[in-house]
N, C-alpha and C. Protein backbone atom coordinates (compact mmCIF):
# COMPACT_ATOMS: atom_id res chain seq x y z
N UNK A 1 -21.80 74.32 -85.91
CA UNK A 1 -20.91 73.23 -85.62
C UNK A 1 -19.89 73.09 -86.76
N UNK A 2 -18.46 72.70 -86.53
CA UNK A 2 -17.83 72.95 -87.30
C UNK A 2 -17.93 71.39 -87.86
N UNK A 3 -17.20 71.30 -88.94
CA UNK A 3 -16.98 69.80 -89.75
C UNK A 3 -15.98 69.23 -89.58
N UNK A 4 -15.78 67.91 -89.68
CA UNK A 4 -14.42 67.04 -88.71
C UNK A 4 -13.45 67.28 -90.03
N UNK A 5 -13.55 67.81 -91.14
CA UNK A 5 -12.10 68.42 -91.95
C UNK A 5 -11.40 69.54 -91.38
N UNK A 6 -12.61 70.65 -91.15
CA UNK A 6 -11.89 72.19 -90.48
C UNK A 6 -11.32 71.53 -88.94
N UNK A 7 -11.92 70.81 -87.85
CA UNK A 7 -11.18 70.37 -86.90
C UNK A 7 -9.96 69.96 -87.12
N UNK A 8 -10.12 69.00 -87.77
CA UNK A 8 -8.83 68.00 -88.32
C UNK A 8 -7.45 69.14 -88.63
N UNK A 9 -7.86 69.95 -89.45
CA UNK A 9 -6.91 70.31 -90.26
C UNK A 9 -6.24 71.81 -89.04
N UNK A 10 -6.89 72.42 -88.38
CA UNK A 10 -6.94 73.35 -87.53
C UNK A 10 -6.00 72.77 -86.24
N UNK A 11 -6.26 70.98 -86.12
CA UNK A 11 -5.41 70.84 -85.56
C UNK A 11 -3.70 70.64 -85.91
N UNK A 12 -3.98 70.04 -87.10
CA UNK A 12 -2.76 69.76 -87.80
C UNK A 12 -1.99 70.89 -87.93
N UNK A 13 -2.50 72.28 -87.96
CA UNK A 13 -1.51 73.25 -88.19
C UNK A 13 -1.41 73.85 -86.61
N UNK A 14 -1.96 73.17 -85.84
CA UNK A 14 -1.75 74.09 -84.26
C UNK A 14 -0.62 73.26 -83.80
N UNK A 15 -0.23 71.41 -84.30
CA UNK A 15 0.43 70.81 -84.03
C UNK A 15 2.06 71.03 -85.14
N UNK A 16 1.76 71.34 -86.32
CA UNK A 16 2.72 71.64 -87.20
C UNK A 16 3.74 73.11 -86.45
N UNK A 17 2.67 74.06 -85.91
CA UNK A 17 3.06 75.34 -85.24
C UNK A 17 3.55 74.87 -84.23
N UNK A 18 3.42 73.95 -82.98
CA UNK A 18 4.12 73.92 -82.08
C UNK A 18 5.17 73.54 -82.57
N UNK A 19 5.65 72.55 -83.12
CA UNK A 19 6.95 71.82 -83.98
C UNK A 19 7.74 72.92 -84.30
N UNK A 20 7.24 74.05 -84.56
CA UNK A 20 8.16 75.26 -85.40
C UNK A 20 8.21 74.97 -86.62
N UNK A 21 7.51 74.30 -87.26
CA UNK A 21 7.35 73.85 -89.31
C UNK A 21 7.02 74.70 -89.75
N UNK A 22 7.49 75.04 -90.90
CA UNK A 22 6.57 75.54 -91.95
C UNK A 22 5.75 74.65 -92.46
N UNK A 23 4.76 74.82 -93.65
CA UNK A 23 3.91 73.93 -94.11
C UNK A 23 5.35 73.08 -94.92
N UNK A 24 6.05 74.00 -95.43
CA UNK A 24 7.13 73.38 -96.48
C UNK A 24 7.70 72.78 -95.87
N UNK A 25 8.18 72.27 -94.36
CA UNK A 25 9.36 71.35 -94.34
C UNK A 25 7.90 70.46 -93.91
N UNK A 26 7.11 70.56 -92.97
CA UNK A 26 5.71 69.56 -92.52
C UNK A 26 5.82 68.55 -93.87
N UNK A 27 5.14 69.29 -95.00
CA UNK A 27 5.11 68.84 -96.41
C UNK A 27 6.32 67.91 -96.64
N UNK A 28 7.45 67.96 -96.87
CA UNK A 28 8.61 67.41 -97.08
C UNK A 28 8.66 66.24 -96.01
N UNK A 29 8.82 66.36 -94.74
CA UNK A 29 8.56 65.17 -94.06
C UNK A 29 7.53 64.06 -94.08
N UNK A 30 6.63 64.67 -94.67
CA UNK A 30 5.23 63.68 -94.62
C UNK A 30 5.47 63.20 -96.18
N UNK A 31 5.95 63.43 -97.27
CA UNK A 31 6.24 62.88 -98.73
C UNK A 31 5.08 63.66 -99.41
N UNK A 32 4.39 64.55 -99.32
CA UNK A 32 3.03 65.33 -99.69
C UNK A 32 3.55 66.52 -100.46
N UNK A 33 2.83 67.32 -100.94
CA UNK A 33 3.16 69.05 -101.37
C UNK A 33 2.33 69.99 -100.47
N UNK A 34 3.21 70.91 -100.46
CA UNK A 34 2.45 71.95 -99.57
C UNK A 34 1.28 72.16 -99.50
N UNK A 35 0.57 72.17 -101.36
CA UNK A 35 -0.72 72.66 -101.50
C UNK A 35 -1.27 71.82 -100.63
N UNK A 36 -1.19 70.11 -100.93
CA UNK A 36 -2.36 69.06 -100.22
C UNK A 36 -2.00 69.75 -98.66
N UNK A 37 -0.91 69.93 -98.42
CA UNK A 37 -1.00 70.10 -96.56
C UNK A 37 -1.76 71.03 -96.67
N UNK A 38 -1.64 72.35 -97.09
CA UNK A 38 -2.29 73.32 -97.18
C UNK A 38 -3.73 73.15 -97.33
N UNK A 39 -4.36 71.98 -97.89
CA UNK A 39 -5.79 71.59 -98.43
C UNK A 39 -6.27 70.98 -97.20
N UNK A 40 -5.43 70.63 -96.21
CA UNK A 40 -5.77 69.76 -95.40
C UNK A 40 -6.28 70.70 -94.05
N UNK A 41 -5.40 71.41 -93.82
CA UNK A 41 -5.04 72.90 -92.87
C UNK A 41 -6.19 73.58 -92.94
N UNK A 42 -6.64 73.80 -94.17
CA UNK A 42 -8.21 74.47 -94.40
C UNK A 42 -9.32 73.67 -94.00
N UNK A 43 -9.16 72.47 -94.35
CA UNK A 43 -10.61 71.73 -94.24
C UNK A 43 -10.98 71.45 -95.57
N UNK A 44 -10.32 71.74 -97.02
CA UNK A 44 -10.85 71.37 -97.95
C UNK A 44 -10.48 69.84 -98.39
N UNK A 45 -9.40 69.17 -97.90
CA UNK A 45 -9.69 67.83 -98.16
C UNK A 45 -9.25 66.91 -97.12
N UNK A 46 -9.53 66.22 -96.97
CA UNK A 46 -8.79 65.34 -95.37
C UNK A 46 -8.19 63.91 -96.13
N UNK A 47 -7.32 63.08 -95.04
CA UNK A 47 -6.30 62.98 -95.40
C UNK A 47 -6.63 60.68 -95.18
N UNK A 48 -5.94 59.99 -96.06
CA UNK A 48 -5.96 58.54 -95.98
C UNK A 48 -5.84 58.37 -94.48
N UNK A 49 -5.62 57.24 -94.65
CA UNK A 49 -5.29 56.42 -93.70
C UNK A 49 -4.19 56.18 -93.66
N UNK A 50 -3.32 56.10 -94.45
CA UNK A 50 -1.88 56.18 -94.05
C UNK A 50 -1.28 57.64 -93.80
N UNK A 51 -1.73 58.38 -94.11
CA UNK A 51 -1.15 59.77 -94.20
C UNK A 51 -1.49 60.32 -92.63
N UNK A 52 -2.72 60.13 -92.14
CA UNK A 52 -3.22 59.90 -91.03
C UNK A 52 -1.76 59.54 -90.08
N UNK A 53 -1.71 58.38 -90.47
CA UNK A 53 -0.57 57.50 -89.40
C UNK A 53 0.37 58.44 -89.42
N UNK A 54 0.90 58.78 -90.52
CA UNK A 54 2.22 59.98 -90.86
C UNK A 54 1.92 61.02 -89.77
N UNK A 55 0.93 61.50 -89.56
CA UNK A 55 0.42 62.78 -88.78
C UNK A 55 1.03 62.76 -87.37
N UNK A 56 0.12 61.44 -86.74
CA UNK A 56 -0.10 60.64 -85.54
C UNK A 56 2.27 60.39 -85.59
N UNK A 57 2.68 59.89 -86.15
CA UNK A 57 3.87 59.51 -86.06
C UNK A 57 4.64 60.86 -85.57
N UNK A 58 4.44 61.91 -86.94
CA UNK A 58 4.78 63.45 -87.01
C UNK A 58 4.76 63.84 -85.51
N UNK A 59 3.94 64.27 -84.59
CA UNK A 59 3.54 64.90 -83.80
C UNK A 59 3.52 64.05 -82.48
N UNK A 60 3.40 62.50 -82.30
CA UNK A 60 3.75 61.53 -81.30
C UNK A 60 2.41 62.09 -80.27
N UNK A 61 1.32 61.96 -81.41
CA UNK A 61 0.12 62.17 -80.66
C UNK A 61 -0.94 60.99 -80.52
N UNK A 62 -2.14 61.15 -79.98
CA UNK A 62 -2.94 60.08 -80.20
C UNK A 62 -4.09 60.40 -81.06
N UNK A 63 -4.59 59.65 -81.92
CA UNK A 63 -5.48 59.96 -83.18
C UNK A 63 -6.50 60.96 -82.68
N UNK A 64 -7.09 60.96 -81.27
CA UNK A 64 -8.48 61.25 -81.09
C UNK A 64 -7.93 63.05 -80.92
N UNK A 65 -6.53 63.16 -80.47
CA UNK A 65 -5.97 64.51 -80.50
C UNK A 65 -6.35 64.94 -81.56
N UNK A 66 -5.63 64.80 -82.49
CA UNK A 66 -5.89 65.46 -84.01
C UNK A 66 -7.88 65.64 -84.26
N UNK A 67 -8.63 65.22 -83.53
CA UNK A 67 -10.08 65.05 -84.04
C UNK A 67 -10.77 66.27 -82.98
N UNK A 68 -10.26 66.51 -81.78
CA UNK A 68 -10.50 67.11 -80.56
C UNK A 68 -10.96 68.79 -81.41
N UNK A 69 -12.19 69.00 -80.86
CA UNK A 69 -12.28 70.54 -81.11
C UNK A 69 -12.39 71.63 -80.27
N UNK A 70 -11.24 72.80 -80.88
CA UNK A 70 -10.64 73.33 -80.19
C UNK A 70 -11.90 74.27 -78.90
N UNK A 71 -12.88 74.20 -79.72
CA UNK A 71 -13.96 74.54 -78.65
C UNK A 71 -14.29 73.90 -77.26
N UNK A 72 -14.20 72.73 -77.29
CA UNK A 72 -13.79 71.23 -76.22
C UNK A 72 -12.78 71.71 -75.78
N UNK A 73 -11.11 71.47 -76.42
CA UNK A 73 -10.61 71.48 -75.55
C UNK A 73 -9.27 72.44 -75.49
N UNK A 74 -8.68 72.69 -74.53
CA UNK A 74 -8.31 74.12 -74.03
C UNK A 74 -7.01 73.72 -74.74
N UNK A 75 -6.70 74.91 -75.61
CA UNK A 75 -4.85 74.53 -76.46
C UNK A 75 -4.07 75.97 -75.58
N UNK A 76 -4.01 75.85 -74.26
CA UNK A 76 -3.34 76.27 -73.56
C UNK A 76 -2.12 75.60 -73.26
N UNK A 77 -0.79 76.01 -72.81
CA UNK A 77 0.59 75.51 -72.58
C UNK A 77 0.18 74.27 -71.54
N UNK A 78 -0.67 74.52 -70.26
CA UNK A 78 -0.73 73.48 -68.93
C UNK A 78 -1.33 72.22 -69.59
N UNK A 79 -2.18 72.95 -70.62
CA UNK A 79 -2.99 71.57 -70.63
C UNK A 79 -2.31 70.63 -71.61
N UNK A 80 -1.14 71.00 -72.48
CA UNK A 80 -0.78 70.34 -73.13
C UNK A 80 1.02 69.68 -72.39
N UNK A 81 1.01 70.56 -71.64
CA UNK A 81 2.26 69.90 -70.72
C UNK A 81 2.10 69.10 -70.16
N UNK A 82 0.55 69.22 -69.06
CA UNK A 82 -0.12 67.37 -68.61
C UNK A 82 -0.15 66.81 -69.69
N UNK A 83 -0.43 66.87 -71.25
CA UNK A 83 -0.02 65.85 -72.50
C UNK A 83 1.41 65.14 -72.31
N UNK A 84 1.94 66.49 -72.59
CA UNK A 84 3.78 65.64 -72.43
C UNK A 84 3.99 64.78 -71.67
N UNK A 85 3.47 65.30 -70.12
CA UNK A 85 3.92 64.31 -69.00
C UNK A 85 3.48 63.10 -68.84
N UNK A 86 2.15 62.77 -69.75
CA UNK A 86 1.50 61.57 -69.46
C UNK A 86 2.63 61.01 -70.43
N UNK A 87 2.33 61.21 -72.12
CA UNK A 87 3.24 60.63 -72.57
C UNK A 87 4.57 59.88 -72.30
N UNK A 88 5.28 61.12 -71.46
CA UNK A 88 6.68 61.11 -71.23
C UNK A 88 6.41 59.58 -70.70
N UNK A 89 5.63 59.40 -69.15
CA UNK A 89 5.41 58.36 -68.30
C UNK A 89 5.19 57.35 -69.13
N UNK A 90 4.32 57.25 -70.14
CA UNK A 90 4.15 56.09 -70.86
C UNK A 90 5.27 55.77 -71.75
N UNK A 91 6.03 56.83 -72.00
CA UNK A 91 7.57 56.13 -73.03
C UNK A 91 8.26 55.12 -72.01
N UNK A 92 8.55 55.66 -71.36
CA UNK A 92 9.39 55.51 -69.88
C UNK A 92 8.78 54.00 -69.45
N UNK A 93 7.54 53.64 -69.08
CA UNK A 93 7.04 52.34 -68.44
C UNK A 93 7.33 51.57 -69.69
N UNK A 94 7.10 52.09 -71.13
CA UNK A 94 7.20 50.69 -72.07
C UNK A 94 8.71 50.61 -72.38
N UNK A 95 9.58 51.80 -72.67
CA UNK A 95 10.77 51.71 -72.96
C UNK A 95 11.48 50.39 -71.28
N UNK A 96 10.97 50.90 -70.66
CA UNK A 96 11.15 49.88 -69.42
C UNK A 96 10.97 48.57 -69.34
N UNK A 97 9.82 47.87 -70.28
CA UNK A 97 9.07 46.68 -70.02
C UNK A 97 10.19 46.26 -71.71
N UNK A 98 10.17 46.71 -72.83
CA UNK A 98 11.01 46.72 -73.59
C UNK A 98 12.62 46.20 -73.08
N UNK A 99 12.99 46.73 -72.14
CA UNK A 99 14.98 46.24 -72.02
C UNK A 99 14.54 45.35 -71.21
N UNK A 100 13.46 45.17 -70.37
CA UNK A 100 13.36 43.56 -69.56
C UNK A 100 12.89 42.84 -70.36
N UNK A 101 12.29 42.90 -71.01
CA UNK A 101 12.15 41.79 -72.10
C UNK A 101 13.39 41.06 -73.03
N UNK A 102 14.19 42.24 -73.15
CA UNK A 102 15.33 42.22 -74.01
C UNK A 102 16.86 41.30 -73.26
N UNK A 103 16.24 41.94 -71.88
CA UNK A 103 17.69 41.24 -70.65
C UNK A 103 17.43 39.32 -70.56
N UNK A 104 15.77 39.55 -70.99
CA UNK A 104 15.36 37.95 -70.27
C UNK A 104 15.59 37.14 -71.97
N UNK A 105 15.86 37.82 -73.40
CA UNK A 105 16.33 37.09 -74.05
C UNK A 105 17.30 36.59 -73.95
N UNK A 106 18.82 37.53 -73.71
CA UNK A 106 19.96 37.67 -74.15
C UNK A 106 20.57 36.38 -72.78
């Protein structure tokens, strides 16, 4: 069984790789150095709670994504396109409930 650092971090670079990042610009966006991303990517150290959030922000994922092991679950294109699409739907209903809220101030 693997350990929730090597998960963690295995995901972070499967999610850094879809992005097209290097560790060096990942690193630069998150305020970190390569090495710690790099420390993280391995499994040798895992990451706060705010840095966490940085991740989750980074990638416009949901926490339990980043924890998911890849043995569980399938990092095939379909299965992560039903990701997008749910997402997409959920930007869309709140960005929605957002300007009616906004029409019934103004």
């Amino acid at each position: 069984m693997k350990s929730i650092k090597v998960i963690f971090g295995a995901n972070i670079r499967f999610f850094r790789k879809k992005q097209g990042l290097s560790q060096e610009q990942l690193a630069e966006k998150l305020g970190i150095t390569t090495k710690h991303l790099s420390t993280i990517e391995t499994g040798a150290n895992f990451v706060s709670a705010d840095l966490l959030e940085k991740f989750i922000q980074q990638f416009l994922v949901s926490p339990s994504a980043l924890f998911y092991s890849i043995d569980e679950v399938p990092n095939d294109e379909s299965f992560f396109s039903k990701i997008d699409q749910l997402i997409d739907n959920e930007y869309e209903k709140t960005s929605n409930i957002i300007k009616m809220k906004i029409r019934y101030l103004v």
